[in-house]
Each structure stands twice: as structure tokens, then as C-alpha cells.
Protein backbone atom coordinates (compact mmCIF):
# COMPACT_ATOMS: atom_id res chain seq x y z
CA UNK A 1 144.40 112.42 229.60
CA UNK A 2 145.42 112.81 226.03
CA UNK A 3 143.39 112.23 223.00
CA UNK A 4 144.42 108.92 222.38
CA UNK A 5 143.67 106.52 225.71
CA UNK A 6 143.95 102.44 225.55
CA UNK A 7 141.71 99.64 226.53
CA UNK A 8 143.73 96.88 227.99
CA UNK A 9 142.41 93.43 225.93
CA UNK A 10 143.26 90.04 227.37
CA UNK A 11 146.73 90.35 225.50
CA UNK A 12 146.88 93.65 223.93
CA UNK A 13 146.08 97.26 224.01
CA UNK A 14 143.43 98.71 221.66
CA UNK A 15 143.92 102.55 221.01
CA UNK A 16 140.97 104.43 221.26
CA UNK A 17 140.48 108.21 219.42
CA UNK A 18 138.19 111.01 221.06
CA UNK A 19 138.19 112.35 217.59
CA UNK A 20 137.99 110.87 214.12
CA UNK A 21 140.98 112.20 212.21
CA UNK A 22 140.81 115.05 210.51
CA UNK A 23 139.44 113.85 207.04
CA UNK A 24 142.00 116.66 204.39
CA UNK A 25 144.91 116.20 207.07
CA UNK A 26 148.45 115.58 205.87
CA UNK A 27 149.34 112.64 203.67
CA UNK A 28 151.33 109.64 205.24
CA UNK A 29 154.91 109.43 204.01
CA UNK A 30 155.78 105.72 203.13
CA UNK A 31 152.17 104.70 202.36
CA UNK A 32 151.03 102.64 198.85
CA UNK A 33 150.06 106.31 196.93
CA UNK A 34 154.07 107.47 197.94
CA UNK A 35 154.93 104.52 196.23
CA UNK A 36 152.64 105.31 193.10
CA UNK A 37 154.29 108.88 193.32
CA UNK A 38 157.56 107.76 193.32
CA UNK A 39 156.85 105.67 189.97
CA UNK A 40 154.93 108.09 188.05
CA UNK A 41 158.66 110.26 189.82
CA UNK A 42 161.35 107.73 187.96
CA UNK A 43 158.87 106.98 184.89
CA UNK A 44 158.07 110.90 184.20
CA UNK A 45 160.71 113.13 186.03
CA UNK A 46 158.09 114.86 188.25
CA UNK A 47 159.73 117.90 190.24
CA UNK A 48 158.73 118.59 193.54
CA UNK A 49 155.39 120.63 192.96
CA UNK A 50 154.27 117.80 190.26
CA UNK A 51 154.55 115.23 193.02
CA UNK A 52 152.73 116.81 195.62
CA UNK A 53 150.10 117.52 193.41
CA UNK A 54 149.80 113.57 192.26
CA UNK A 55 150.31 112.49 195.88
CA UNK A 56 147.49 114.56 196.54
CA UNK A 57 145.85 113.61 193.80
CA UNK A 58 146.22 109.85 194.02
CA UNK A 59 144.73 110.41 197.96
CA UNK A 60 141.60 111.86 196.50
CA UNK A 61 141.39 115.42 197.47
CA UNK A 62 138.88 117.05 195.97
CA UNK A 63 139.72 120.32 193.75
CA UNK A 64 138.70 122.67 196.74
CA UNK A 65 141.71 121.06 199.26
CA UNK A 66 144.00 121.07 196.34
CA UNK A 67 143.59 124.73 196.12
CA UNK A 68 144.31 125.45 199.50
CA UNK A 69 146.97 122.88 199.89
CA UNK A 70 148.76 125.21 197.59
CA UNK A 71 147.46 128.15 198.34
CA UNK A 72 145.71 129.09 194.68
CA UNK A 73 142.64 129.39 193.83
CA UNK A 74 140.15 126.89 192.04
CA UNK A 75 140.90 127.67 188.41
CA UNK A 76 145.03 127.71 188.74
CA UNK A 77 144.14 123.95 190.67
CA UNK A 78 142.50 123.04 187.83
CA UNK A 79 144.98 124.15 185.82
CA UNK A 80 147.32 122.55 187.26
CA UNK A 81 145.91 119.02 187.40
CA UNK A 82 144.90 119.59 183.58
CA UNK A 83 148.95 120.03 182.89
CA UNK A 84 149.71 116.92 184.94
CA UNK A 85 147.36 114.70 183.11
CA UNK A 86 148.93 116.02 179.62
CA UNK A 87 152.80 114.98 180.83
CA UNK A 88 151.78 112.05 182.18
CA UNK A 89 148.97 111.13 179.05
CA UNK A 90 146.27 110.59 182.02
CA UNK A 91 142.80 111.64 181.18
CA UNK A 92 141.83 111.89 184.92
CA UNK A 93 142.40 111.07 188.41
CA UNK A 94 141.26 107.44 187.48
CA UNK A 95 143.44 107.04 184.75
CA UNK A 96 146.48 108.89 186.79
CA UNK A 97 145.84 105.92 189.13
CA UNK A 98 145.54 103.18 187.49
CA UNK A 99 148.95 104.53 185.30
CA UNK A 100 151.06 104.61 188.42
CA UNK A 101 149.60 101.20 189.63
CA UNK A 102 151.05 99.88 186.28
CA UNK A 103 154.35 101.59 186.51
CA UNK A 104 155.06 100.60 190.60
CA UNK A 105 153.99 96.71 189.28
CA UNK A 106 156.44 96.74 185.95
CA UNK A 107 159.24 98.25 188.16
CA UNK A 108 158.33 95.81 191.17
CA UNK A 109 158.90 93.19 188.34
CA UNK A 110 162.11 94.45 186.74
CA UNK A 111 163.77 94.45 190.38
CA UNK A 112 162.20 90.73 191.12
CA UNK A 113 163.36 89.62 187.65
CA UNK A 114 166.72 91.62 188.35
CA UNK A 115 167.25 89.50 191.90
């Protein structure tokens, strides 16, 4: 049997794990933080590298994963977090998020007002 079995409920299957998932694993495409990405993208013409690093970012990796996500060690990972905060005028993680949470709402709103 695989690692993902079902329970039959009285009108729907439950899947069950063996395993919780694996908790630095790879980042969903089309979840909310891709949409943050893709604002903080359009707003500050991130290139490839710069949005991995705030998708990453934005999911809460801690420095460590960063650093072997791309394969550098702690102090260029610091680095270069400290040069995304700087284009984007974020003072943080925090402030990263809460930046692109503004930007996906004013562009949700300019293509609702647009409609």
C-alpha cells in the first residue's frame, strides 16, 4: 500500500498520511504567498533569484533552509535577504509580508474597479 491510504466516511473518503510532510519541502505553486510574490514581481521587477528568495521568504524558512535552498552559505543568505529588503524598502520578513499583502489587495482593487 502506498503512503497515502483512505478511510471510506458515510459519503466521502478521508486521506490518511503515514508521514507528516516533510516540514522545509518544496513550496506550492498557485498558493496565497505565489500570489504575494507575483505582486512584490509587477510592483518591484523581481528577477527570478529575487522571487524565489521572497517566496521562500514569505513561507517562513528560516536562514539555515534558505542557505541550502540555494546552495550558499549562512552569511551570502543573509546577504541576500538584507539586499531584498533594501529594493523592496522592507525592514524584515514581517514588513516584506505585510508589503506584498498591500500590493496583491491595491492590485486586486484596480482590476475590481477596472471590471
Amino acid at each position: 500500500m502506498n503512503a497515502a491510504t483512505t478511510v471510506a466516511a458515510s459519503t466521502y473518503e478521508l486521506p490518511l498520511f503515514a508521514a507528516a510532510p516533510p516540514s522545509y519541502g518544496p513550496t506550492p505553486r498557485g498558493s496565497f504567498v505565489s500570489g504575494l510574490v507575483a505582486s512584490l514581481t509587477w510592483t518591484f521587477n523581481l528577477d527570478a533569484g529575487e522571487q524565489a528568495l521572497a517566496e521562500q521568504l514569505l513561507f517562513g524558512r528560516p536562514l539555515g533552509a534558505l542557505a541550502r535552498h540555494f546552495n550558499v552559505d549562512a552569511a551570502t543568505a543573509q546577504r541576500m535577504c538584507r539586499e531584498l529588503f533594501t529594493m523592496t524598502g522592507a525592514d524584515g520578513r514581517e514588513k516584506l509580508f505585510e508589503l506584498a499583502l498591500r500590493l496583491t489587495t491595491m492590485r486586486a482593487h484596480a482590476v475590481l474597479g477596472a471590471e
